[in-house]
Protein backbone atom coordinates (compact mmCIF):
# COMPACT_ATOMS: atom_id res chain seq x y z
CA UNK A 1 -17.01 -49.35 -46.67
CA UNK A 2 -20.67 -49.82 -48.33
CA UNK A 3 -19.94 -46.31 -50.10
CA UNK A 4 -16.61 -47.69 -51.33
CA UNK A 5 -18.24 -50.60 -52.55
CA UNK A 6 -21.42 -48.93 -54.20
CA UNK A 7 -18.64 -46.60 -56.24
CA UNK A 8 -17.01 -49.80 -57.53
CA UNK A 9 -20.64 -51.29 -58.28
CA UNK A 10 -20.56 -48.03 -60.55
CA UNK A 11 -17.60 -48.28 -62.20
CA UNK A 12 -18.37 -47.74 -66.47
CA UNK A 13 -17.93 -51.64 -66.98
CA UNK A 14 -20.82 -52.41 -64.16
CA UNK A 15 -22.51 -49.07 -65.62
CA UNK A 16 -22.63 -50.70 -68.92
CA UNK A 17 -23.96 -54.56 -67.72
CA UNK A 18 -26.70 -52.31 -65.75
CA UNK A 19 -27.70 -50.51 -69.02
CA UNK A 20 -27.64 -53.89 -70.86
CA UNK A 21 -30.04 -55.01 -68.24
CA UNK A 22 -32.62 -52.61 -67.98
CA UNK A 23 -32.66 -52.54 -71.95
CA UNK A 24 -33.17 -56.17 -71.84
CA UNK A 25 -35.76 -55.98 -68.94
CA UNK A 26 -37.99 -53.49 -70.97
CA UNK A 27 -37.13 -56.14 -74.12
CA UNK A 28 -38.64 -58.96 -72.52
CA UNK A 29 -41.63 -57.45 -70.99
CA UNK A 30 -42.45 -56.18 -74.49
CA UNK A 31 -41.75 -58.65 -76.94
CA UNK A 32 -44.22 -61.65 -75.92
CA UNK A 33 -46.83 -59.03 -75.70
CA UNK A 34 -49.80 -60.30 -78.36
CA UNK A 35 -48.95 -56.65 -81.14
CA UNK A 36 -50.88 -57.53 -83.81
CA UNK A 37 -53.52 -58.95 -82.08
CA UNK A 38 -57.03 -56.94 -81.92
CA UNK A 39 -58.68 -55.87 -78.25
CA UNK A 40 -61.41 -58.09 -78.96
CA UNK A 41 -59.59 -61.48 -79.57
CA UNK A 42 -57.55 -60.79 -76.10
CA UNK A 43 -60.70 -60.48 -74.52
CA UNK A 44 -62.34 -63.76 -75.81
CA UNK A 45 -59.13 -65.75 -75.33
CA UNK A 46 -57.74 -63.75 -72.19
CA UNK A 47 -56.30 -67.25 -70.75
CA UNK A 48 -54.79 -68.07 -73.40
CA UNK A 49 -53.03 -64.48 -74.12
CA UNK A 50 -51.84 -64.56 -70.24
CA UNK A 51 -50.73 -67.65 -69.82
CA UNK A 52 -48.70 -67.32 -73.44
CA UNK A 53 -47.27 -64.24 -72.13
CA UNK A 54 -46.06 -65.18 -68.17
CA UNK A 55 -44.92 -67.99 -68.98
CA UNK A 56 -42.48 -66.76 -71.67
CA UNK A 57 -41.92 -63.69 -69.23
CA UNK A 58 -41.29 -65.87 -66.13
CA UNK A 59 -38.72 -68.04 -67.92
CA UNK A 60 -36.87 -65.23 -69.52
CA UNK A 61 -36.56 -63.24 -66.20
CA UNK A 62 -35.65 -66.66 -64.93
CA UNK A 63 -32.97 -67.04 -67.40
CA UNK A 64 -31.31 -63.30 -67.74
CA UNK A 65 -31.72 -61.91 -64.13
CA UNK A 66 -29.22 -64.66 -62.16
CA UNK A 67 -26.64 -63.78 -65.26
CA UNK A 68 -26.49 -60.53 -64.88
CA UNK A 69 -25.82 -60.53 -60.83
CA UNK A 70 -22.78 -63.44 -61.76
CA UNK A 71 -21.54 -60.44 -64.10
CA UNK A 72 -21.71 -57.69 -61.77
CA UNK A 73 -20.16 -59.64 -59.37
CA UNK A 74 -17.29 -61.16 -61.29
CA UNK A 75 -14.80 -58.53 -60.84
CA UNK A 76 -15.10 -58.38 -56.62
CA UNK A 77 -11.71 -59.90 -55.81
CA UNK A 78 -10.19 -56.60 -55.94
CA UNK A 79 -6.96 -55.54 -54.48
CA UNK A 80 -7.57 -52.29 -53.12
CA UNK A 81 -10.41 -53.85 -51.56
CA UNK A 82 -8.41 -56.56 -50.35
CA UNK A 83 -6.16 -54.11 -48.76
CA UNK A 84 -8.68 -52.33 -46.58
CA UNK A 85 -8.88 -56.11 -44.14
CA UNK A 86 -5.69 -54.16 -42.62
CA UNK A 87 -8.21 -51.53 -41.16
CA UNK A 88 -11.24 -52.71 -41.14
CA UNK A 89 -10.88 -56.58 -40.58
CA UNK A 90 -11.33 -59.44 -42.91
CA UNK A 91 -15.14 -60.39 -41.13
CA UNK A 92 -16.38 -56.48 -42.15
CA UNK A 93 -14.99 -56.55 -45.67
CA UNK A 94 -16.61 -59.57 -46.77
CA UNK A 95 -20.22 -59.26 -45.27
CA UNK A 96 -20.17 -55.51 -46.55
CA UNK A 97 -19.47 -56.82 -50.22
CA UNK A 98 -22.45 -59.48 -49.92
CA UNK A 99 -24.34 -56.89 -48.00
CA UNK A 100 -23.82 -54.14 -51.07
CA UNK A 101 -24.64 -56.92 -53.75
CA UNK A 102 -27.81 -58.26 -51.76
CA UNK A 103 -28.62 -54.68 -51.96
CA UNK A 104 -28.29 -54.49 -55.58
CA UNK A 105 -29.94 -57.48 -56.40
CA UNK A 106 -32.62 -56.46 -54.53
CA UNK A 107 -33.23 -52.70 -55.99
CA UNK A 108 -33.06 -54.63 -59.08
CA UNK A 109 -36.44 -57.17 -58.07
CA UNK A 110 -38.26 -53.70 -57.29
CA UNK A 111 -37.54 -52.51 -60.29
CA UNK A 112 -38.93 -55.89 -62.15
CA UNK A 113 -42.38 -55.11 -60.02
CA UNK A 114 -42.75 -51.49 -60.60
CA UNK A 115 -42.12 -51.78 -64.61
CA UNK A 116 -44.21 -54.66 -65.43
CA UNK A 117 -47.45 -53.00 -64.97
CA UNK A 118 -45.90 -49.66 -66.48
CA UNK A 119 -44.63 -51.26 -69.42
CA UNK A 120 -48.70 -52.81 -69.95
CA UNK A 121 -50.54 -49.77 -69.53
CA UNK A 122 -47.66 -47.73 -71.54
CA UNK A 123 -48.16 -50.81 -74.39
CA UNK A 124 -52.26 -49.98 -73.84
CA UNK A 125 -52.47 -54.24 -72.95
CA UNK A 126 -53.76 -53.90 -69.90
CA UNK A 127 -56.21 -56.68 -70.68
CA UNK A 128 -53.59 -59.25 -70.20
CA UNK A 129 -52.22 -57.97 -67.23
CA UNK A 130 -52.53 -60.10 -63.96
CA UNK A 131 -50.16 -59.53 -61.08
CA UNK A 132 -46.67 -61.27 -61.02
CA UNK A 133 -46.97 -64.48 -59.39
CA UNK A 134 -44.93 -64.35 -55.89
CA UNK A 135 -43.33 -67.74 -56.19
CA UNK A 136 -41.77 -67.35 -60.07
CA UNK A 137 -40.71 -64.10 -58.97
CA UNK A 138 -39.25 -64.38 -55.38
CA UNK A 139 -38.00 -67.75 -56.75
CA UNK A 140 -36.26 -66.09 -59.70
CA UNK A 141 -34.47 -63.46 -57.17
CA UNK A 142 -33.30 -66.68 -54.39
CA UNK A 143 -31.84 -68.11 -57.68
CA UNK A 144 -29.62 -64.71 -58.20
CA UNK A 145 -28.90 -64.27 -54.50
CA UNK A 146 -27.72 -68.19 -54.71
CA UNK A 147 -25.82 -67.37 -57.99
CA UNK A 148 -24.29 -64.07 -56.22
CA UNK A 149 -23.16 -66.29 -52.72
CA UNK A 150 -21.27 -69.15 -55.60
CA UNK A 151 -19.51 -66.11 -57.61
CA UNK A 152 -18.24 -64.49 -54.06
CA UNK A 153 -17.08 -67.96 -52.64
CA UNK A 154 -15.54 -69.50 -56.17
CA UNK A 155 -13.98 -66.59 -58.40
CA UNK A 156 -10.88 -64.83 -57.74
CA UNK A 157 -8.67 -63.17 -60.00
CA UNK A 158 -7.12 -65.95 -61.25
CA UNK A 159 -10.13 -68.07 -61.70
CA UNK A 160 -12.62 -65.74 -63.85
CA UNK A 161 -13.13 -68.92 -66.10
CA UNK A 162 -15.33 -70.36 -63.30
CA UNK A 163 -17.87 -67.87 -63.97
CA UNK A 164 -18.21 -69.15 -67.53
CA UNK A 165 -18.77 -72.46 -65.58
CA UNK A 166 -21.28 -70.94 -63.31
CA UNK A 167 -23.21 -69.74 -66.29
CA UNK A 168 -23.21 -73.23 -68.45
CA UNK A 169 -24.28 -74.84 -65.01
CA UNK A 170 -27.01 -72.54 -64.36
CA UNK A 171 -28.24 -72.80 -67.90
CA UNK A 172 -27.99 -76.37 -68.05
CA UNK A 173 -30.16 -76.96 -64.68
CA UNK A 174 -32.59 -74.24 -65.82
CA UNK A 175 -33.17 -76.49 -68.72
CA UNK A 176 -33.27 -80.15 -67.18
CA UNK A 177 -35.44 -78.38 -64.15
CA UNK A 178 -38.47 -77.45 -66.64
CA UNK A 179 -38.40 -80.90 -67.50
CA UNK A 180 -40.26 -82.20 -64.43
CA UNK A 181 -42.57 -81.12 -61.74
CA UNK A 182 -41.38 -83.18 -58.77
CA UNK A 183 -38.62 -82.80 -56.76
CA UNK A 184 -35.32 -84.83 -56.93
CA UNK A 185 -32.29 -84.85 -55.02
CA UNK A 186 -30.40 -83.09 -57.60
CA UNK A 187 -33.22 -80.02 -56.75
CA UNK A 188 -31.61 -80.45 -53.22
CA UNK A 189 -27.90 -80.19 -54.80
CA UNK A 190 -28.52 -77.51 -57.36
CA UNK A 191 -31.50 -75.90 -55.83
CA UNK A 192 -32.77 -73.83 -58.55
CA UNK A 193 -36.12 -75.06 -59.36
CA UNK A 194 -39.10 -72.86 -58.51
CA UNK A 195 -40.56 -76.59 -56.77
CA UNK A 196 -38.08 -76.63 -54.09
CA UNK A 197 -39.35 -74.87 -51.00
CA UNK A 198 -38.03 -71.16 -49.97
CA UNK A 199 -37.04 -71.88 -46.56
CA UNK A 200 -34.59 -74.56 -48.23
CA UNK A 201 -33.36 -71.74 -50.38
CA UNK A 202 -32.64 -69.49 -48.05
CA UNK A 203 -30.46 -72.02 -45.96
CA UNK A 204 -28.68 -72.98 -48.72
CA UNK A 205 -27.48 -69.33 -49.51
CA UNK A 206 -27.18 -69.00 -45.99
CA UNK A 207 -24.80 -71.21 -45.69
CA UNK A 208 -22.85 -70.66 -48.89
CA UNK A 209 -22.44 -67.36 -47.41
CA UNK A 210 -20.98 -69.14 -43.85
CA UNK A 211 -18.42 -70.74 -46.65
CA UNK A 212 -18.00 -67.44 -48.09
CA UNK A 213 -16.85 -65.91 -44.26
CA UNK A 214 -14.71 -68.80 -43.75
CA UNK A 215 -12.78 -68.77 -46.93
CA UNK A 216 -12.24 -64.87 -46.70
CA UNK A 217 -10.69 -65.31 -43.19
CA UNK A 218 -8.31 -67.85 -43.65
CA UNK A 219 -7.40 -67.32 -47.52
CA UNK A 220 -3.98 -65.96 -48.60
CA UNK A 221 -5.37 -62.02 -50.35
């Protein structure tokens, strides 16, 4: 079932979006990198150089990375995966698709770890280079795995326009979150803000996943 799955993660369209990705990974570790700026300035005014740089990098990988697993995911509600509930039950179907995304997603946050210090020493700015703070980072890959649970539980076949909702939501949140540094109740409703704690996170997709089993067994396919 997880093979099946994996061959329809790399069908050309998904092949393409993944392509798109990684060329837009590599993008945005480069381009806030300081280019025309000599060694010896970085070194004088290393704070400022870092913080210029993960904090643009943080908010773009914040941005992109949640889109790209709503994209790859769009296209699940397939028939002839529909079809195999008939021998493999509706319960095995559905936690192998969020098992094979999960997995996706998370190959993915490996690969943002492994090419950000390649990309600096490749780019000879190693004097900028700090490690990747755990909270923007883990935070950024809860916010996909949150996105991912919404796109399973809300887009079928005949309702692809949610996703464009998904996105404008998700964009819109991203926004009105980096407006504040406390936590509201809306964090609690649309919990995408780095500030709201990871064990909340993780029982929030949690249980949009429980939705996710319970809509899949009782839905008309």
């Amino acid at each position: 079932m997880i093979k099946l799955l994996i061959n329809h993660l790399l069908s050309m369209k998904n092949k393409i979006v993944i392509s798109i990705f990684v060329l837009l990974l590599t993008l945005i570790f480069i381009v806030p990198l300081p280019h025309d700026t000599r060694n010896f300035e970085i070194f004088y005014f290393k704070d400022v150089y870092q913080e210029y740089y993960y904090t643009l990098l943080y908010r773009l990988l914040n941005l992109i990375f949640p889109i790209v697993s709503l994209v790859v995911a769009s296209d699940h509600d397939q028939d002839y995966l529909n079809n195999l509930t008939t021998y493999l039950g509706r319960f095995k179907v559905i936690t192998s698709k969020v098992l094979t995304y999960v997995l996706l997603i998370s190959i993915t946050y490996v690969v943002i770890l492994l090419l950000h210090p390649v990309i600096l020493v490749a780019s000879k700015n190693t004097l900028i280079y700090q490690d990747l703070a755990f909270d923007n980072i883990f935070s950024t890959y809860l916010n996909s795995l949150i996105i991912l649970m919404f796109t399973l539980l809300l887009i079928r076949k005949k309702s692809k326009y949610l996703s464009y909702m998904l996105i404008i939501i998700y964009f819109l949140s991203d926004f009105y979150f980096a407006q504040f540094d406390s936590i509201t109740l809306i964090n609690y409703i649309i919990p995408f803000a780095k500030e709201v704690p990871f064990t909340y996170k993780i029982a929030y997709i949690l249980f949009i996943f429980e939705l996710n089993v319970l809509r899949y067994l009782y839905e008309d396919l």
